[in-house]
N, C-alpha and C. Protein backbone atom coordinates (compact mmCIF):
# COMPACT_ATOMS: atom_id res chain seq x y z
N UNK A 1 -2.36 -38.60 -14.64
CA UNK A 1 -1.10 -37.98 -15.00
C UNK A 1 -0.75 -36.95 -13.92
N UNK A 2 0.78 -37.33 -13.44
CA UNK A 2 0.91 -36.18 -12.61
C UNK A 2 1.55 -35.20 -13.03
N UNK A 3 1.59 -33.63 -12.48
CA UNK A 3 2.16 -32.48 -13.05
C UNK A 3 3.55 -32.33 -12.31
N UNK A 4 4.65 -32.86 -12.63
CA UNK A 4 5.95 -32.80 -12.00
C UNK A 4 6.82 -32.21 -12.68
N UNK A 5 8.24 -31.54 -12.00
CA UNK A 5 8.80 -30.60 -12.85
C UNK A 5 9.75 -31.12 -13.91
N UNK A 6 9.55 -33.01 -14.11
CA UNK A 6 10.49 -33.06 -15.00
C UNK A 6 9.25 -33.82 -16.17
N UNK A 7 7.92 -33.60 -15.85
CA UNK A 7 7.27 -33.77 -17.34
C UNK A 7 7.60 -32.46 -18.12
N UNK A 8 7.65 -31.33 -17.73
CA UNK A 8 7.74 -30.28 -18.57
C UNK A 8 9.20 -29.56 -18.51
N UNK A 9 9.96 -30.22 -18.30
CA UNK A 9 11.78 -29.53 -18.57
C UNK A 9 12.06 -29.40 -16.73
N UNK A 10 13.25 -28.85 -17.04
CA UNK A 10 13.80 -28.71 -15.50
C UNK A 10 13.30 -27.02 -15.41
N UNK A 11 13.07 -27.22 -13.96
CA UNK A 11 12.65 -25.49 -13.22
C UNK A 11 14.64 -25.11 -12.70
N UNK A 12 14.08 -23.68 -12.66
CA UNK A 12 15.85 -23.52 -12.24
C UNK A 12 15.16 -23.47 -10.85
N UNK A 13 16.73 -23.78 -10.31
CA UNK A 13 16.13 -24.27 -8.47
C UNK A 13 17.45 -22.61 -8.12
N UNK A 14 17.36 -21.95 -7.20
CA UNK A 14 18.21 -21.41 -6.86
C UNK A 14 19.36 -21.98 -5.60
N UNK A 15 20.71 -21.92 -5.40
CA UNK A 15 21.42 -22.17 -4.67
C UNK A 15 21.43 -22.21 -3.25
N UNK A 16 21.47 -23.13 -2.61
CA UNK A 16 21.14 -23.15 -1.01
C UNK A 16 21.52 -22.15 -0.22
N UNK A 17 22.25 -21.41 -0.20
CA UNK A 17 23.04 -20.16 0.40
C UNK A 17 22.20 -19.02 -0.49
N UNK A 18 20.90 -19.03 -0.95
CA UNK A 18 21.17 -18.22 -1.61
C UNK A 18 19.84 -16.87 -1.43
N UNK A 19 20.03 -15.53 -1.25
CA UNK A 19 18.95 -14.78 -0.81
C UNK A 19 17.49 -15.09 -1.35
N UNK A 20 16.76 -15.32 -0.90
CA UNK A 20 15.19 -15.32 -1.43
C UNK A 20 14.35 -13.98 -1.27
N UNK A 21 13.92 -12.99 -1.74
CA UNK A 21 13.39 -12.26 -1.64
C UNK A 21 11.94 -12.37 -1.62
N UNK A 22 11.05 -11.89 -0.73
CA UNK A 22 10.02 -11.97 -0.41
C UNK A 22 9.08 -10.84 -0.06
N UNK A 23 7.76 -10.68 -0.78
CA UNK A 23 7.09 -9.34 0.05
C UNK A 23 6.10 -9.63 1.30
N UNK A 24 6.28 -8.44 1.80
CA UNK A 24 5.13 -8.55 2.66
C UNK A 24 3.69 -7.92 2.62
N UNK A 25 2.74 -8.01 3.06
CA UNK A 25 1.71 -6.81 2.81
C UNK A 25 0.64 -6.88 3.92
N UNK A 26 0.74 -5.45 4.30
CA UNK A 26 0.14 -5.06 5.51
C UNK A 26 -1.46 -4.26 4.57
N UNK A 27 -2.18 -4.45 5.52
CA UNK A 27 -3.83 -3.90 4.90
C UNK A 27 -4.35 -3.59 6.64
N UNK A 28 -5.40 -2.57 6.55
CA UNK A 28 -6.19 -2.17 6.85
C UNK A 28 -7.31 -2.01 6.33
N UNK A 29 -8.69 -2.33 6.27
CA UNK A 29 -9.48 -2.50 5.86
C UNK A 29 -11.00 -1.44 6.53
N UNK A 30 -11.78 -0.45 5.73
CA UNK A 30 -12.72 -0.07 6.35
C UNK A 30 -12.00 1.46 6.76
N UNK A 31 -11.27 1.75 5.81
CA UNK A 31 -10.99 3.17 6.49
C UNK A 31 -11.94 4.49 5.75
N UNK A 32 -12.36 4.73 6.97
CA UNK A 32 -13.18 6.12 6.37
C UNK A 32 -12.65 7.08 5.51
N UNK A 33 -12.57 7.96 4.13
CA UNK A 33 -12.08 8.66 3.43
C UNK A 33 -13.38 10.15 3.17
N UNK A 34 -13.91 10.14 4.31
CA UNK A 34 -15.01 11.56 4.19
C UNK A 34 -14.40 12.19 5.11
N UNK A 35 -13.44 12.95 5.41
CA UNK A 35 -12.86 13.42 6.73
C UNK A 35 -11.34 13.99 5.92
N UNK A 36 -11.79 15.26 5.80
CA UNK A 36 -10.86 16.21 5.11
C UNK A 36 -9.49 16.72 6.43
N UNK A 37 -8.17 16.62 5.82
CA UNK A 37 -7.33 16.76 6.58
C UNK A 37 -7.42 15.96 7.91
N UNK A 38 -7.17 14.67 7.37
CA UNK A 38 -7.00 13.77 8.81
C UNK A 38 -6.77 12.40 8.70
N UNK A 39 -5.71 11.99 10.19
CA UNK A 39 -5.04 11.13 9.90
C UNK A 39 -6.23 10.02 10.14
N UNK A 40 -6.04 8.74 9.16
CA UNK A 40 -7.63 7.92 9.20
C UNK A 40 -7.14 6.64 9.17
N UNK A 41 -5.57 6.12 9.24
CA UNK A 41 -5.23 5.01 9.34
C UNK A 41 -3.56 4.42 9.80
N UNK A 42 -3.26 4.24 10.39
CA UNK A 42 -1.96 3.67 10.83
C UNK A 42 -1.69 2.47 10.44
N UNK A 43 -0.70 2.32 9.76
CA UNK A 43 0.06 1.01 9.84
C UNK A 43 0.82 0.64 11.03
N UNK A 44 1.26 -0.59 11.77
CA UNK A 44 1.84 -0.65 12.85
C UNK A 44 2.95 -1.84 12.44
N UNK A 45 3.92 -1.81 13.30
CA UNK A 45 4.40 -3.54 13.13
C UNK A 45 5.29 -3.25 12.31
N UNK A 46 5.81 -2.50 11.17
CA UNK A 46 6.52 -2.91 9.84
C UNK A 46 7.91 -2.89 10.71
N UNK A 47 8.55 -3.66 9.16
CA UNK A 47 9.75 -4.26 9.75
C UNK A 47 10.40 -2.83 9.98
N UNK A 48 12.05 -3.65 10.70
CA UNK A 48 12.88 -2.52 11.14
C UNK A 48 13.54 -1.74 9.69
N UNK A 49 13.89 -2.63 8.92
CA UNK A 49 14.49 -2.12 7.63
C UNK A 49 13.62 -2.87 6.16
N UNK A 50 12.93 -1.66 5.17
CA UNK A 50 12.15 -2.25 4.14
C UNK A 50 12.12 -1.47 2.87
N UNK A 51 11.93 -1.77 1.78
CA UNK A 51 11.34 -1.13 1.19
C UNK A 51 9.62 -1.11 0.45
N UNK A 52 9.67 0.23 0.48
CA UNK A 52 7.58 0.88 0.11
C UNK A 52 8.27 0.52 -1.19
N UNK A 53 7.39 -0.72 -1.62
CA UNK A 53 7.39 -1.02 -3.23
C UNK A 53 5.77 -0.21 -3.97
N UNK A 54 4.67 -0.76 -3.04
CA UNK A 54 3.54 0.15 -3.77
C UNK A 54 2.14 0.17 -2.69
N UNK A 55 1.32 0.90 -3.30
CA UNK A 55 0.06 0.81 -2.26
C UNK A 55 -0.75 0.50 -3.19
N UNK A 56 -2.19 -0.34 -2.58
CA UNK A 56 -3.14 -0.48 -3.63
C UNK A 56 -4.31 0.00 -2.31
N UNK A 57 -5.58 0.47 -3.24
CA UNK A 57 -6.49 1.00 -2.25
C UNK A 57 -7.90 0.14 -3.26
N UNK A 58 -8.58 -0.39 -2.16
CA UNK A 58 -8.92 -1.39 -3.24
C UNK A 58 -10.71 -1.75 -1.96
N UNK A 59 -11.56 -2.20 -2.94
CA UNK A 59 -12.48 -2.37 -2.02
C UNK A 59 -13.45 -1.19 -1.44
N UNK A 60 -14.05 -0.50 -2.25
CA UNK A 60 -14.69 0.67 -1.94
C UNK A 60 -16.08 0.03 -1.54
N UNK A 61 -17.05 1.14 -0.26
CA UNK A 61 -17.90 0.41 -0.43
C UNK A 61 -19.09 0.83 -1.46
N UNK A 62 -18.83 2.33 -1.85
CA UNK A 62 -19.25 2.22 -3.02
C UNK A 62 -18.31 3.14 -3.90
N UNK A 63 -18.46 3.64 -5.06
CA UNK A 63 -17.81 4.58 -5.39
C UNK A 63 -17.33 5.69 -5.28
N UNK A 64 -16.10 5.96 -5.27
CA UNK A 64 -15.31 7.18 -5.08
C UNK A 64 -14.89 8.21 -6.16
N UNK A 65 -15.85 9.36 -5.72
CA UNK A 65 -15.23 10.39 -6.75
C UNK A 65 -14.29 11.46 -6.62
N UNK A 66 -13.88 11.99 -5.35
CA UNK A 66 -13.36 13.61 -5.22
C UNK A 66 -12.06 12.81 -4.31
N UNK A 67 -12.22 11.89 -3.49
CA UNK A 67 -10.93 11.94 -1.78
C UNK A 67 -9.82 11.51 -2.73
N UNK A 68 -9.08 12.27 -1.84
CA UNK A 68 -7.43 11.84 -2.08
C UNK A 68 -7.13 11.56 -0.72
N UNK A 69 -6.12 10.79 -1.16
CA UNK A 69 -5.26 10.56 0.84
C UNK A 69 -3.60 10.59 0.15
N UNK A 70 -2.89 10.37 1.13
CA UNK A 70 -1.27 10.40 0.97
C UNK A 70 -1.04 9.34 1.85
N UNK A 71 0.25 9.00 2.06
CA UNK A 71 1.21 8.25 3.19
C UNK A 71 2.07 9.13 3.48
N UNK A 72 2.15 9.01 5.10
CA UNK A 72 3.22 9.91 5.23
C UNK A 72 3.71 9.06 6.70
N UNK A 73 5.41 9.68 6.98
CA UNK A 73 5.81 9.40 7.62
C UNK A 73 5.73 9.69 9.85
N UNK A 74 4.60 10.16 9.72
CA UNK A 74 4.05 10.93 10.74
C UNK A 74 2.90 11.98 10.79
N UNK A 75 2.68 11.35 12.12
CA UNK A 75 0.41 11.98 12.05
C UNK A 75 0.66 13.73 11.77
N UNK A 76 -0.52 14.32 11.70
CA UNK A 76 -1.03 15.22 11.75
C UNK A 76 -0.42 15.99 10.20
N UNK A 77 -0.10 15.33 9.49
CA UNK A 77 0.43 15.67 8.36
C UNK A 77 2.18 15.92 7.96
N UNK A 78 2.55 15.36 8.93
CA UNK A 78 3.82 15.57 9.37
C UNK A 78 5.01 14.88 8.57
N UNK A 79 5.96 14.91 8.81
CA UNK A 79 7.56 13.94 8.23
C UNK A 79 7.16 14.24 6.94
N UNK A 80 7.31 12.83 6.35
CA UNK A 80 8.08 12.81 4.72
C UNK A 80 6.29 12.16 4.08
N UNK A 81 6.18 12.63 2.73
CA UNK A 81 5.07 12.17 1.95
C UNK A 81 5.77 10.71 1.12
N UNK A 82 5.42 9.79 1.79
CA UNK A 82 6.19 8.71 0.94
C UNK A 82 5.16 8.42 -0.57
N UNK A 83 3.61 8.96 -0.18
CA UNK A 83 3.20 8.49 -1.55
C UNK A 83 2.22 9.77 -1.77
N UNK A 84 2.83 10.93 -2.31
CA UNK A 84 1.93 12.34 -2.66
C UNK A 84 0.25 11.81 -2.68
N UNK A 85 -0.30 12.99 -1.90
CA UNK A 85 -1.92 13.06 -2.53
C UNK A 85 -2.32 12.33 -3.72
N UNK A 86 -2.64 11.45 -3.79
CA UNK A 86 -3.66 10.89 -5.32
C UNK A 86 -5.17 10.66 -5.25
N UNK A 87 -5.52 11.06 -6.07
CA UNK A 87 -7.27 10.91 -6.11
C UNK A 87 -7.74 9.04 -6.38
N UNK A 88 -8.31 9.20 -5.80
CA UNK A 88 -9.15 7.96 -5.86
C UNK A 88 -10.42 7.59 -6.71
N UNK A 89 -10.63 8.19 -7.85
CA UNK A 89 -11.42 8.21 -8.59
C UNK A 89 -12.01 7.04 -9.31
N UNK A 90 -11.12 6.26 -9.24
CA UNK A 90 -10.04 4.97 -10.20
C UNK A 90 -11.50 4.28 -9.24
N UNK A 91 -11.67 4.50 -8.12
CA UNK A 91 -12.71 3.33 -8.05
C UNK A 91 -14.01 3.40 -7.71
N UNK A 92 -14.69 2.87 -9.21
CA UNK A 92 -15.86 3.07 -9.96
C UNK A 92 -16.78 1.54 -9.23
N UNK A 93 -16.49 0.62 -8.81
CA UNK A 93 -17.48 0.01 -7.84
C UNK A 93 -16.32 -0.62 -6.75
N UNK A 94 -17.34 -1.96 -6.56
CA UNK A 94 -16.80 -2.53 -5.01
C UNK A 94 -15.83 -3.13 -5.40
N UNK A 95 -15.68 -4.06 -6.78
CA UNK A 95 -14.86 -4.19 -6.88
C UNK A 95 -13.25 -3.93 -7.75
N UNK A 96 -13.29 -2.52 -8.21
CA UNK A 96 -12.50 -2.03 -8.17
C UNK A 96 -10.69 -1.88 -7.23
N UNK A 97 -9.69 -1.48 -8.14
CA UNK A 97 -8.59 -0.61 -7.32
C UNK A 97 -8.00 0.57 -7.73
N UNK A 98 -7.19 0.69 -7.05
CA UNK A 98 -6.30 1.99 -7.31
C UNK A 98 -4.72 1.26 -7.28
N UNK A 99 -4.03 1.42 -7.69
CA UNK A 99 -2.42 1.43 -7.03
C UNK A 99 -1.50 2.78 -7.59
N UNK A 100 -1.14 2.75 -6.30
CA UNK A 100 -0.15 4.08 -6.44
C UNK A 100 1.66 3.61 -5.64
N UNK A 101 2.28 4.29 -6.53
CA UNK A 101 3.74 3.83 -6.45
C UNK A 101 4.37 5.66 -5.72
N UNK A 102 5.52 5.04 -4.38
CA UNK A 102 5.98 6.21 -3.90
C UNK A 102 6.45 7.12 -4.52
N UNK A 103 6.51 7.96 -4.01
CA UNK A 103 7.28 9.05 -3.87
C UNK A 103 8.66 9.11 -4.68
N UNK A 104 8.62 9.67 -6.16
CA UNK A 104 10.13 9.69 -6.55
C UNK A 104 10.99 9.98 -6.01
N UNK A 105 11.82 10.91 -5.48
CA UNK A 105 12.65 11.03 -3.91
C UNK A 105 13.08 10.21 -2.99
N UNK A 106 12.02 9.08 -2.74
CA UNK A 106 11.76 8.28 -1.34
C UNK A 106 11.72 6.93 -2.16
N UNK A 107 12.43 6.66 -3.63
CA UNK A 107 11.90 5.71 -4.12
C UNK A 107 13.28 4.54 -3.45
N UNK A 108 14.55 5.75 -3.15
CA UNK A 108 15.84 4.85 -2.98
C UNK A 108 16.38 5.11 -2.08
N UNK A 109 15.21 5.25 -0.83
CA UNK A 109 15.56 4.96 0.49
C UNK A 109 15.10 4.20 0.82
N UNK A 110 15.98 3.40 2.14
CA UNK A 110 15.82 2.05 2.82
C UNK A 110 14.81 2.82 3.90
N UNK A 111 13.41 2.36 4.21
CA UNK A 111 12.63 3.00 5.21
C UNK A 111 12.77 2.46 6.10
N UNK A 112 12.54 2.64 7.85
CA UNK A 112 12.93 2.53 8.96
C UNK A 112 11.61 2.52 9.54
N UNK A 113 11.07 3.25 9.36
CA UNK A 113 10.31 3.78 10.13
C UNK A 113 8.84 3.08 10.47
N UNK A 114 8.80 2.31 12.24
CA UNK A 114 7.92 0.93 12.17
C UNK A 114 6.50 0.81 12.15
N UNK A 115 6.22 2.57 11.55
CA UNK A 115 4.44 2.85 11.44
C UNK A 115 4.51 4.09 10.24
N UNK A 116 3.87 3.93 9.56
CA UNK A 116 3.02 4.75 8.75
C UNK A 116 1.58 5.15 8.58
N UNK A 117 1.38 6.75 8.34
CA UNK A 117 0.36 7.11 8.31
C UNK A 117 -0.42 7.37 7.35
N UNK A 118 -1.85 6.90 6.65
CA UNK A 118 -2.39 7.22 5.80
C UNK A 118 -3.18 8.46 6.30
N UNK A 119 -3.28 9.80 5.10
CA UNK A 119 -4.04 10.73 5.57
C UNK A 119 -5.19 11.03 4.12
N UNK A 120 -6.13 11.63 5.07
CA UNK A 120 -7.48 11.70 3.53
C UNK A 120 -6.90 13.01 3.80
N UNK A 121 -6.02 13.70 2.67
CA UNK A 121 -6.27 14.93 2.31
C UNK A 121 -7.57 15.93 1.77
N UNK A 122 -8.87 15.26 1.19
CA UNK A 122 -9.68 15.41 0.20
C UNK A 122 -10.68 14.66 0.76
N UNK A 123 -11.86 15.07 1.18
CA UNK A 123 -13.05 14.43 1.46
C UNK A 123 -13.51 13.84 0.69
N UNK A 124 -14.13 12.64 1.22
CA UNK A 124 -15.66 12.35 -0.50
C UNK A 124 -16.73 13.25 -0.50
N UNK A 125 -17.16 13.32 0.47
CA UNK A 125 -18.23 14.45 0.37
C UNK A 125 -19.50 13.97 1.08
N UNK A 126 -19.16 12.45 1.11
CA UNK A 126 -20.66 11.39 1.76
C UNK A 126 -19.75 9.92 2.08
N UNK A 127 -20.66 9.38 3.04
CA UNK A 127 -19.94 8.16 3.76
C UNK A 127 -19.13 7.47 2.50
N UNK A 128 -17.99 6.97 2.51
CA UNK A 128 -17.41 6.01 1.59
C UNK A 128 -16.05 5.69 2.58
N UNK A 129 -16.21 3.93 2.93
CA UNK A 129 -14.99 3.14 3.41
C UNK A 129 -14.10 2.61 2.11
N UNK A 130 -12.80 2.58 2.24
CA UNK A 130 -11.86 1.33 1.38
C UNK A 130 -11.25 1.15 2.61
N UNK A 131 -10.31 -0.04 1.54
CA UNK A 131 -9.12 -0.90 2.51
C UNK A 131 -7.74 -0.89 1.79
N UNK A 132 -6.78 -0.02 2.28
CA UNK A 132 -5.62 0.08 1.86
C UNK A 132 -4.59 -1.43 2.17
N UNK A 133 -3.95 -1.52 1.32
CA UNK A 133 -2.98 -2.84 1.65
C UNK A 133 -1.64 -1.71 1.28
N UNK A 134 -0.42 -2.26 1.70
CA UNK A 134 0.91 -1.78 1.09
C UNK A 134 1.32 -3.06 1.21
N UNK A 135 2.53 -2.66 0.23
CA UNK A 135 3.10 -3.66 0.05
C UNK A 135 4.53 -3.72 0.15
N UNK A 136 5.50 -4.60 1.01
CA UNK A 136 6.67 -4.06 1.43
C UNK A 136 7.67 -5.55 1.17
N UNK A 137 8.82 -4.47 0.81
CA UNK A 137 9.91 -5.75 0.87
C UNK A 137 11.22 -5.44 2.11
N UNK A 138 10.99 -6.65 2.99
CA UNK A 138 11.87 -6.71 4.12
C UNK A 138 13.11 -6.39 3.89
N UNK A 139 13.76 -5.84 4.51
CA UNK A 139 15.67 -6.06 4.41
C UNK A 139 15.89 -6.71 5.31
């Protein structure tokens, strides 16, 4: 038996002319979070026009109790906080996540800007890597 879309009803098809929306998602993987006040990861590449739908921080190599980091729009702590300080507590083994959603402010702007910076505001206190992904929708 095959699984085709007219054994189980019609699928709606959308119109040939017609926008498809799609995300993208950029990751870095292996970023150090023991390193209080400092920039510990760049995004590069993003499109010219997008929107920051969410971040997930995911993949610890072991558990995280105390670091926070932010996103921001430029190193050294600089520009706009697109996603405030949040603690990372949320991840209790390897395979664990976190997701954190921007910045209320920054939620209904079109972003530009073709790198972003993750910063560990908040040490762990002892070696601990994750791997941040974001997740973006092109304009």
């Amino acid at each position: 038996m095959s699984l085709i879309p007219q054994d189980y009803g019609a699928f709606p098809v959308p119109p040939v002319n017609s926008a498809v929306k799609y995300m993208s998602n950029y990751t870095v993987p292996n970023i150090n979070v023991n390193s209080a006040n400092t920039d510990v990861a760049t995004f590069t590449g993003l499109p010219s026009k997008y929107i920051l739908r969410r971040i997930v921080v995911h993949t610890p190599s072991a558990a995280v109790t105390t670091a926070t980091i932010d996103v921001r729009t430029a190193a050294g702590g600089g520009g706009t906080a697109l996603v405030a300080a949040f603690n990372l507590s949320g991840l209790t083994t390897t395979a664990s996540f976190v997701d954190a959603t921007p910045t209320p402010t920054t939620t209904s702007t079109v972003r530009t800007e073709t790198s972003l910076i993750i910063r560990n505001v908040t040490a762990e206190g002892s070696a601990r890597t994750v791997s941040i992904t974001l997740e973006i929708e092109p304009l």
